[in-house]
C-alpha atoms as a PDB file:
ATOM      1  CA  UNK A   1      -1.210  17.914  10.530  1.00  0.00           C
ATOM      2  CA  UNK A   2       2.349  17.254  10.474  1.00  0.00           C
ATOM      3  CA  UNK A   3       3.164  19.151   7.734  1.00  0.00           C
ATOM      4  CA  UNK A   4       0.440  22.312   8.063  1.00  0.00           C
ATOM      5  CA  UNK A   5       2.616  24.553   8.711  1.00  0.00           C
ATOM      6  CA  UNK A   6       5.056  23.592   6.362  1.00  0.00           C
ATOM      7  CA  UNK A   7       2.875  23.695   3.557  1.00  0.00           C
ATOM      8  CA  UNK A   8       0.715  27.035   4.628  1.00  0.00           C
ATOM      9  CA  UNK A   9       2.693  29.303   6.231  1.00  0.00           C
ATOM     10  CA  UNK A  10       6.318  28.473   3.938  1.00  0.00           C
ATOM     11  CA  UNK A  11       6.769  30.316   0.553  1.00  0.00           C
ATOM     12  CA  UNK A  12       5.494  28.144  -2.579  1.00  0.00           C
ATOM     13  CA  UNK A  13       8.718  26.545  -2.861  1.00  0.00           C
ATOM     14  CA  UNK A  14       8.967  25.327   0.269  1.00  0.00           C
ATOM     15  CA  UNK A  15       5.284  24.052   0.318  1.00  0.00           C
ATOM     16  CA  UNK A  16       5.899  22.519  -3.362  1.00  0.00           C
ATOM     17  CA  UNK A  17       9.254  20.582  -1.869  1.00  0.00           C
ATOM     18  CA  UNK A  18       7.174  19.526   1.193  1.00  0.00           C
ATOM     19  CA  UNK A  19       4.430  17.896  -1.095  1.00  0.00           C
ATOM     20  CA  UNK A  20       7.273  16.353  -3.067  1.00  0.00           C
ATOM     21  CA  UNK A  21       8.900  14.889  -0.223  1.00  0.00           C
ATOM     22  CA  UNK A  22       5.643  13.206   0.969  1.00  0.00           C
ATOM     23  CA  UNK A  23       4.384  12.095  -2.410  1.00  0.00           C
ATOM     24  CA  UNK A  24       7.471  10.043  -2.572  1.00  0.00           C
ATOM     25  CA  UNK A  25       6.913   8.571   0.457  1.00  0.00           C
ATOM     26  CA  UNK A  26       3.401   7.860  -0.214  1.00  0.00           C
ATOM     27  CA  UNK A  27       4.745   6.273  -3.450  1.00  0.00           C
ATOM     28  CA  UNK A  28       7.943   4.054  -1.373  1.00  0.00           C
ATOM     29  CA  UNK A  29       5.523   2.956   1.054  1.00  0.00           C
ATOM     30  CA  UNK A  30       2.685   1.857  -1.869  1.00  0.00           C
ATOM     31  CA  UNK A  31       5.716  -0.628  -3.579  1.00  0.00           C
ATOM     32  CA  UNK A  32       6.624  -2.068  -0.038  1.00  0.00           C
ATOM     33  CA  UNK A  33       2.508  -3.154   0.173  1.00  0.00           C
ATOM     34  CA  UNK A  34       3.026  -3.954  -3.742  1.00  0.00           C
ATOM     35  CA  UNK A  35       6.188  -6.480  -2.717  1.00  0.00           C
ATOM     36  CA  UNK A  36       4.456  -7.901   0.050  1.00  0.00           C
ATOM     37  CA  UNK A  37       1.027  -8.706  -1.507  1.00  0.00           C
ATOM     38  CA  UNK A  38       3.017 -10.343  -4.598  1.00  0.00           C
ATOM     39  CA  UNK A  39       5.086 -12.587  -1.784  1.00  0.00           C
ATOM     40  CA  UNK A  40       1.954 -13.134   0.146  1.00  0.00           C
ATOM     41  CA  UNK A  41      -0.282 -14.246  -3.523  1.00  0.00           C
ATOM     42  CA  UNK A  42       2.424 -16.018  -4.175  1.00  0.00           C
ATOM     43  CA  UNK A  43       2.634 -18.014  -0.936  1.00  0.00           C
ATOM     44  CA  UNK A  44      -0.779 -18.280  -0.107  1.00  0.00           C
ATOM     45  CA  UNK A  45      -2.294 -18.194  -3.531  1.00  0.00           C
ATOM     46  CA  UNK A  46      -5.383 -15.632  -5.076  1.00  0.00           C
ATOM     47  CA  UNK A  47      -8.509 -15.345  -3.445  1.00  0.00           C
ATOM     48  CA  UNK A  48     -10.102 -17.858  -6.183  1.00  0.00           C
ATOM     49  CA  UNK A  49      -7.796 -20.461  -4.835  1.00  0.00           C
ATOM     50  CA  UNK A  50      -8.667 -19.844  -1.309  1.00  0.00           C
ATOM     51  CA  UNK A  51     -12.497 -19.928  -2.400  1.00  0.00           C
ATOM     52  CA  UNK A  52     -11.639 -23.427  -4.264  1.00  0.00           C
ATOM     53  CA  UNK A  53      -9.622 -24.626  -1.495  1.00  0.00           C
ATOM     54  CA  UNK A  54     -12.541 -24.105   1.715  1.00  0.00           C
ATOM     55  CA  UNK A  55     -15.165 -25.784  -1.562  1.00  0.00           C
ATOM     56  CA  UNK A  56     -13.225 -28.787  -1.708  1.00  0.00           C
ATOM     57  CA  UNK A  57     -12.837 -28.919   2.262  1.00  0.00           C
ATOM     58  CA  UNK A  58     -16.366 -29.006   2.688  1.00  0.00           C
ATOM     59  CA  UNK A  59     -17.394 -31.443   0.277  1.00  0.00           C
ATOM     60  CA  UNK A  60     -14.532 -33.999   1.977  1.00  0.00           C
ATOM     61  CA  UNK A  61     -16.912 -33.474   5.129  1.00  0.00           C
END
């Protein structure tokens, strides 16, 4: 809603730079979740090591 007007009420170039604009953004903030998942997986492991982790648990009990 932000960017409405921006996009239907400004000529096509302005609309077309608008979109532009918030693709990229779209795209920066993707990588950031990208980096973090990779430190998180790399931290905390996959979830097939979290599965095989809480299995071996449960068979010490």
């Amino acid at each position: 809603m932000t960017y409405k007007t921006y996009i239907e009420t400004s000529p096509s170039e302005v609309a077309a730079n608008t979109l532009i604009c918030l693709i990229n953004q779209a795209n920066y903030l993707l990588d950031q979740q990208l980096r973090q998942l990779e430190k998180q997986f790399l931290k905390e492991g996959g979830f097939t090591e979290k599965l095989y982790q809480a299995r071996q648990q449960v068979r010490k009990k």
